[in-house]
N, C-alpha and C. Protein backbone atom coordinates (compact mmCIF):
# COMPACT_ATOMS: atom_id res chain seq x y z
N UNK A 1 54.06 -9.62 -48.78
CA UNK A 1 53.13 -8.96 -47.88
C UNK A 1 52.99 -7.47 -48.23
N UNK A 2 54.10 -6.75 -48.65
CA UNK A 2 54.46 -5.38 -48.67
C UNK A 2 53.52 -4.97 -50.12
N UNK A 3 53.47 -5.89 -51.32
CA UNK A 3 53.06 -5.74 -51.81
C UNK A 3 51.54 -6.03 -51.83
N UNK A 4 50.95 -6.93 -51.47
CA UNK A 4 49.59 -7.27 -51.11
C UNK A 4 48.82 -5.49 -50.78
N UNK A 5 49.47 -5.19 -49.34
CA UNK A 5 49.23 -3.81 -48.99
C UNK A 5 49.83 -3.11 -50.12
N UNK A 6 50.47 -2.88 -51.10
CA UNK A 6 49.86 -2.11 -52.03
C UNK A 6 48.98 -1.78 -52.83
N UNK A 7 48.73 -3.44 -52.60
CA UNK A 7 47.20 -3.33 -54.07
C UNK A 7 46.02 -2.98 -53.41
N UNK A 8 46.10 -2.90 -51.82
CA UNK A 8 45.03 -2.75 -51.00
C UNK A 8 44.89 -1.14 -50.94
N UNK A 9 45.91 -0.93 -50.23
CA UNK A 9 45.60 0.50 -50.00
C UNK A 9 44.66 1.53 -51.23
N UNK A 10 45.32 1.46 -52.46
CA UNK A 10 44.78 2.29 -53.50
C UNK A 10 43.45 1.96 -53.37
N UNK A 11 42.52 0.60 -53.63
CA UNK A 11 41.19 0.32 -53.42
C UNK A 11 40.37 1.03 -52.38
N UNK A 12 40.81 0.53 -51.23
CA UNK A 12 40.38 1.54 -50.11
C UNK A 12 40.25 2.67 -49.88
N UNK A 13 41.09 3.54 -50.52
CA UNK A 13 41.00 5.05 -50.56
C UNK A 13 39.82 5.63 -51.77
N UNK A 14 40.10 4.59 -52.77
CA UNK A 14 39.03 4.53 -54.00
C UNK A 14 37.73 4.38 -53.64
N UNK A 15 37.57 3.28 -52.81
CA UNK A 15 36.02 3.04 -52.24
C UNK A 15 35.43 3.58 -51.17
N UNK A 16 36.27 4.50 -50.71
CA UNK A 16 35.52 5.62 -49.60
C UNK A 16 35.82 6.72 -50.52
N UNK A 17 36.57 6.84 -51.19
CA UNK A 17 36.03 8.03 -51.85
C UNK A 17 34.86 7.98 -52.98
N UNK A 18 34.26 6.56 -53.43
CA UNK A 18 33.41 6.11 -54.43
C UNK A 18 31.54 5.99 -53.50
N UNK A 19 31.98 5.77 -52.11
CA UNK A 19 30.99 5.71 -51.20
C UNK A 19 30.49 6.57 -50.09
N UNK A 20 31.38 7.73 -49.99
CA UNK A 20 31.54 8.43 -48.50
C UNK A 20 31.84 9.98 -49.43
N UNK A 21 32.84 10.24 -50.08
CA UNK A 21 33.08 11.40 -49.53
C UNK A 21 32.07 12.07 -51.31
N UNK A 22 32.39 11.48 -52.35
CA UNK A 22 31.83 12.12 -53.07
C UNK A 22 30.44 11.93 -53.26
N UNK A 23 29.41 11.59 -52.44
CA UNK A 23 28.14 12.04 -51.80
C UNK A 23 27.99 13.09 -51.12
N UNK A 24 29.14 12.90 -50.63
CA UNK A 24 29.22 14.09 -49.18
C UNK A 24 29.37 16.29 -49.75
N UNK A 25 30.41 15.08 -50.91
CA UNK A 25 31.03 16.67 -51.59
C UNK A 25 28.99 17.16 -52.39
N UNK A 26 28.79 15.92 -53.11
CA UNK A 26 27.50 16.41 -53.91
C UNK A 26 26.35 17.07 -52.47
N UNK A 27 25.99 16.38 -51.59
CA UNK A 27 25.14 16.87 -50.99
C UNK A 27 25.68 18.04 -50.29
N UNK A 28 27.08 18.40 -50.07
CA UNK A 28 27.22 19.89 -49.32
C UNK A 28 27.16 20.72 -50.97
N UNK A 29 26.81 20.46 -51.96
CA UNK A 29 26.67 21.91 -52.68
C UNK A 29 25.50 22.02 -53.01
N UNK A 30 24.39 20.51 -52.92
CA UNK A 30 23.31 20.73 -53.40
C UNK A 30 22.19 21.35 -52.43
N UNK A 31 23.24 21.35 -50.90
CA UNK A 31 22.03 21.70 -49.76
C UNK A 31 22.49 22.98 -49.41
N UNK A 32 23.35 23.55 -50.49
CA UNK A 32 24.27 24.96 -50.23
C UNK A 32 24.78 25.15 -48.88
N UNK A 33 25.51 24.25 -48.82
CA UNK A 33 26.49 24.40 -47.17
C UNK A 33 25.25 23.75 -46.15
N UNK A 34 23.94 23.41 -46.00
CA UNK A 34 23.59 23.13 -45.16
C UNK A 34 22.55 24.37 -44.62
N UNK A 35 21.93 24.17 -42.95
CA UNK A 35 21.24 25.19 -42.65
C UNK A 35 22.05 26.80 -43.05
N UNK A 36 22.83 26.98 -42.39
CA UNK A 36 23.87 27.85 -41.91
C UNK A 36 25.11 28.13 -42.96
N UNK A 37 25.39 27.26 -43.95
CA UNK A 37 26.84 26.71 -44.53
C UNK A 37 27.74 26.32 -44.07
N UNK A 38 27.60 25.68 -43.01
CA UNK A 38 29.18 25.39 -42.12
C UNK A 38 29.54 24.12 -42.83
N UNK A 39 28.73 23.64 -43.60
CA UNK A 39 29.89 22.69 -43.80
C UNK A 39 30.23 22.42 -45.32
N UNK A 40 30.65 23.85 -45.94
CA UNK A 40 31.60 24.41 -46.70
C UNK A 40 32.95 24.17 -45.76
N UNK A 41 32.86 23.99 -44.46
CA UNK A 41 34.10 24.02 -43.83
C UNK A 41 34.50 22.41 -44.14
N UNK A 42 33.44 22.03 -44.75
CA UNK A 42 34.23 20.20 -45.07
C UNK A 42 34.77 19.82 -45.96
N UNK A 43 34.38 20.95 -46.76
CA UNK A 43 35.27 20.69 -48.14
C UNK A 43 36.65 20.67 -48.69
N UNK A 44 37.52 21.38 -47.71
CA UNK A 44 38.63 21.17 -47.71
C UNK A 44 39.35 19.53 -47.44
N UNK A 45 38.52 18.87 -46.38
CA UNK A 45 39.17 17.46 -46.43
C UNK A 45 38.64 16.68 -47.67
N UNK A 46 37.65 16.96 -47.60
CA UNK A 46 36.70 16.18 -48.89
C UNK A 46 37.56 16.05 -49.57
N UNK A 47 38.09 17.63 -50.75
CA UNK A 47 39.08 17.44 -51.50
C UNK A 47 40.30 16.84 -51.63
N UNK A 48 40.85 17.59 -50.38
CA UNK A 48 42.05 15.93 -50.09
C UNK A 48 41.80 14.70 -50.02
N UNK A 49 41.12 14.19 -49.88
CA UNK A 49 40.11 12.94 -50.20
C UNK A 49 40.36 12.61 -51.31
N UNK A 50 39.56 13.21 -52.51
CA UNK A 50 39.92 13.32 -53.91
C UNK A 50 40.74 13.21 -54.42
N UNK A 51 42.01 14.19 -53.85
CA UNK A 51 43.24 14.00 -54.48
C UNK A 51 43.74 12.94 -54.39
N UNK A 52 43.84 12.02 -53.27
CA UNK A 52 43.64 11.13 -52.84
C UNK A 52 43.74 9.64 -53.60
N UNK A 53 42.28 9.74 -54.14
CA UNK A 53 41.42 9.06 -54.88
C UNK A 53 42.11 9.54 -56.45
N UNK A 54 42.09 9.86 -56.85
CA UNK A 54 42.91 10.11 -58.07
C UNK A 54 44.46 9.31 -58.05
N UNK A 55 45.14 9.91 -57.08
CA UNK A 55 46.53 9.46 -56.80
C UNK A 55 46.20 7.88 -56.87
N UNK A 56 45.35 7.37 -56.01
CA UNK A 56 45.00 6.02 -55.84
C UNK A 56 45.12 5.86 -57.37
N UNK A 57 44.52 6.02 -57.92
CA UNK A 57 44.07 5.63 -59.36
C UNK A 57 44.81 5.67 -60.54
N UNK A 58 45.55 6.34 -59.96
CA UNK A 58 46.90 6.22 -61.07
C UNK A 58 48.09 5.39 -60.83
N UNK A 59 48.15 5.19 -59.23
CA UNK A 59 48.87 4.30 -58.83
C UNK A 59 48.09 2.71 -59.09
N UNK A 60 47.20 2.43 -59.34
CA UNK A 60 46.20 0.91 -59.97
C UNK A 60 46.30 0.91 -61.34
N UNK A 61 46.19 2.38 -62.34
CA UNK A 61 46.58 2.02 -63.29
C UNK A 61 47.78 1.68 -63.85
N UNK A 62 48.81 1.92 -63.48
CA UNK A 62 50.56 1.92 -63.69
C UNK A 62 51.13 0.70 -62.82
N UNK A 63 50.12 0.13 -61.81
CA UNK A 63 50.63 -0.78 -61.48
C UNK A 63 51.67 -0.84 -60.64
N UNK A 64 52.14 0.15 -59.95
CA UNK A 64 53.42 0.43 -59.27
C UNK A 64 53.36 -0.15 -58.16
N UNK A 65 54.85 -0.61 -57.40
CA UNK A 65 55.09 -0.41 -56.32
C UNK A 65 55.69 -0.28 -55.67
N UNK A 66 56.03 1.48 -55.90
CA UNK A 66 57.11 2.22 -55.57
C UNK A 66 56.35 2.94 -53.89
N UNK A 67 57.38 2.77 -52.64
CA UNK A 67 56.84 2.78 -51.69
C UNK A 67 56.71 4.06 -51.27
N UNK A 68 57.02 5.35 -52.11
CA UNK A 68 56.73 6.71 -52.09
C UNK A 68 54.77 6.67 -52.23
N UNK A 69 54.30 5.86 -53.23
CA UNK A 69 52.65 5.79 -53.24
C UNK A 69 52.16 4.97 -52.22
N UNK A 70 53.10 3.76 -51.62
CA UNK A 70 52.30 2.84 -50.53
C UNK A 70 52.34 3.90 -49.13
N UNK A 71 53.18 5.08 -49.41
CA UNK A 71 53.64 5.95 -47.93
C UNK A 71 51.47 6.74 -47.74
N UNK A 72 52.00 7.87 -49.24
CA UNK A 72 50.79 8.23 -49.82
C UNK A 72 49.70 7.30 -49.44
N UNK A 73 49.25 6.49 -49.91
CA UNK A 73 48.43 5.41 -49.65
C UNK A 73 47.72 5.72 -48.33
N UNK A 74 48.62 5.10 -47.80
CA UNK A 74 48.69 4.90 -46.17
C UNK A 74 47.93 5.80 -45.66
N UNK A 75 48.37 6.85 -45.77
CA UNK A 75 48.19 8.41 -45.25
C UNK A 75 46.60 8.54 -45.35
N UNK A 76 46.78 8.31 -46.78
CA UNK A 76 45.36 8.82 -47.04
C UNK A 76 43.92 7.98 -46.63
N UNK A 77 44.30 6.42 -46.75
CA UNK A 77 43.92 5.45 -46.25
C UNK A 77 43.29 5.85 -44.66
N UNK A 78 44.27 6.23 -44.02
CA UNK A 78 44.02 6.30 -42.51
C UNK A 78 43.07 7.90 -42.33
N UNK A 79 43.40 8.60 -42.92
CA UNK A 79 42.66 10.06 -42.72
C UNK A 79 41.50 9.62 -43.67
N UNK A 80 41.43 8.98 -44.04
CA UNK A 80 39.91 8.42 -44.72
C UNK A 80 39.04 7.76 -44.43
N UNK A 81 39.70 6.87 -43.63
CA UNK A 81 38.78 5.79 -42.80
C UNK A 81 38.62 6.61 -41.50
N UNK A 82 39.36 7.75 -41.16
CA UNK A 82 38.90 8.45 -39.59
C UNK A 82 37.99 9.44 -39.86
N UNK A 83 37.75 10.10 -40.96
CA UNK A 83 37.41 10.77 -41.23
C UNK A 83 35.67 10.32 -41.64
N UNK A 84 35.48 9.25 -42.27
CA UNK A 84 34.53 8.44 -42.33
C UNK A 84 34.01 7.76 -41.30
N UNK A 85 34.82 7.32 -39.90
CA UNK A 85 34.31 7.07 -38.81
C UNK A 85 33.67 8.18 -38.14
N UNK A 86 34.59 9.47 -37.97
CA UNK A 86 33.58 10.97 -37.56
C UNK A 86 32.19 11.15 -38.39
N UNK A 87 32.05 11.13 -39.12
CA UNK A 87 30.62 11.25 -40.32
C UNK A 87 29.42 10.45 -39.88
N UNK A 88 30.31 9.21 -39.79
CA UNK A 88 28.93 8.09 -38.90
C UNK A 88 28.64 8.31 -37.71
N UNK A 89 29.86 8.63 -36.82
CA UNK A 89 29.15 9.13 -35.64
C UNK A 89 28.40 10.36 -35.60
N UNK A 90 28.67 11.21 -36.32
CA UNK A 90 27.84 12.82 -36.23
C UNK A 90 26.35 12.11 -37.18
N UNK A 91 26.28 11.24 -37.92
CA UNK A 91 24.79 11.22 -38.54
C UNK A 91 24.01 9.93 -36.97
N UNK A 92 24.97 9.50 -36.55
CA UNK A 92 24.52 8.57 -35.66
C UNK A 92 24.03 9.13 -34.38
N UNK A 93 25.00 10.03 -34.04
CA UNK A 93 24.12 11.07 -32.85
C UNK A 93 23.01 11.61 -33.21
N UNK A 94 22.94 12.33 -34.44
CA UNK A 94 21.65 13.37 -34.79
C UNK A 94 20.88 12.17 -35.05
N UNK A 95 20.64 11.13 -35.49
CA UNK A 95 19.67 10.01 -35.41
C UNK A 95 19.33 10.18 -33.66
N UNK A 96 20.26 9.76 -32.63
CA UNK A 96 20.07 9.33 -31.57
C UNK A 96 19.02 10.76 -30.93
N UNK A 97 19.74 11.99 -31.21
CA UNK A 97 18.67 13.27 -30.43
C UNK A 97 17.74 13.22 -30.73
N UNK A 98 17.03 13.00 -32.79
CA UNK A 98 15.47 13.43 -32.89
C UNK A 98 14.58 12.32 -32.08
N UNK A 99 15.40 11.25 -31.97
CA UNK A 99 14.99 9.86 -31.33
C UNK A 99 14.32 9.93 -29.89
N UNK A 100 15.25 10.91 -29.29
CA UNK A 100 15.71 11.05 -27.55
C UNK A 100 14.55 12.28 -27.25
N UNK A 101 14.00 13.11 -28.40
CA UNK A 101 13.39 13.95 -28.08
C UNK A 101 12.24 13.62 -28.50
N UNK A 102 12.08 12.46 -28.49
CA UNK A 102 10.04 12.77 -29.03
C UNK A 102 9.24 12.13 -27.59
């Protein structure tokens, strides 16, 4: 079982960072922070994200399963998937206002 959740975790962190955050990183530099730039203030998780996603990736290539990377994993796993649940709700509200205001 312990191992199953190893081979999982790395994927998961891989595919939100393959679907979610490095869109996120490209469109906060291509829209230069946004109206205002505030969300240069996102880039700090983004990156941990990344690191993340790398770590993942070296832990799939080497094959390990040493439970210092399933800890890692985990971590990142969970601040990734919450972090990706906040995103949908903030594009899901601003859908809901231009909606609410016409």
């Amino acid at each position: 079982m312990l191992a199953r959740i190893a081979k999982v975790l790395p994927a998961l962190v891989i595919g939100l960072n393959v679907l979610v955050f490095v869109p996120m990183t490209v469109w906060i530099f291509i829209s230069d922070g946004g109206p205002m730039g505030f969300s240069y203030l996102g880039l700090p998780f983004t990156f941990f994200m990344h690191v993340g996603g790398v770590l993942s990736a070296i832990q799939l290539v080497r094959k390990s399963d040493r439970m210092v990377y399933l800890i890692l994993n985990a971590i990142f796993a969970i601040v990734g998937v919450y972090l990706t649940l906040l995103y949908f709700n903030n594009v899901w509200t601003s859908i809901l206002e231009k909606v609410s205001s016409v």
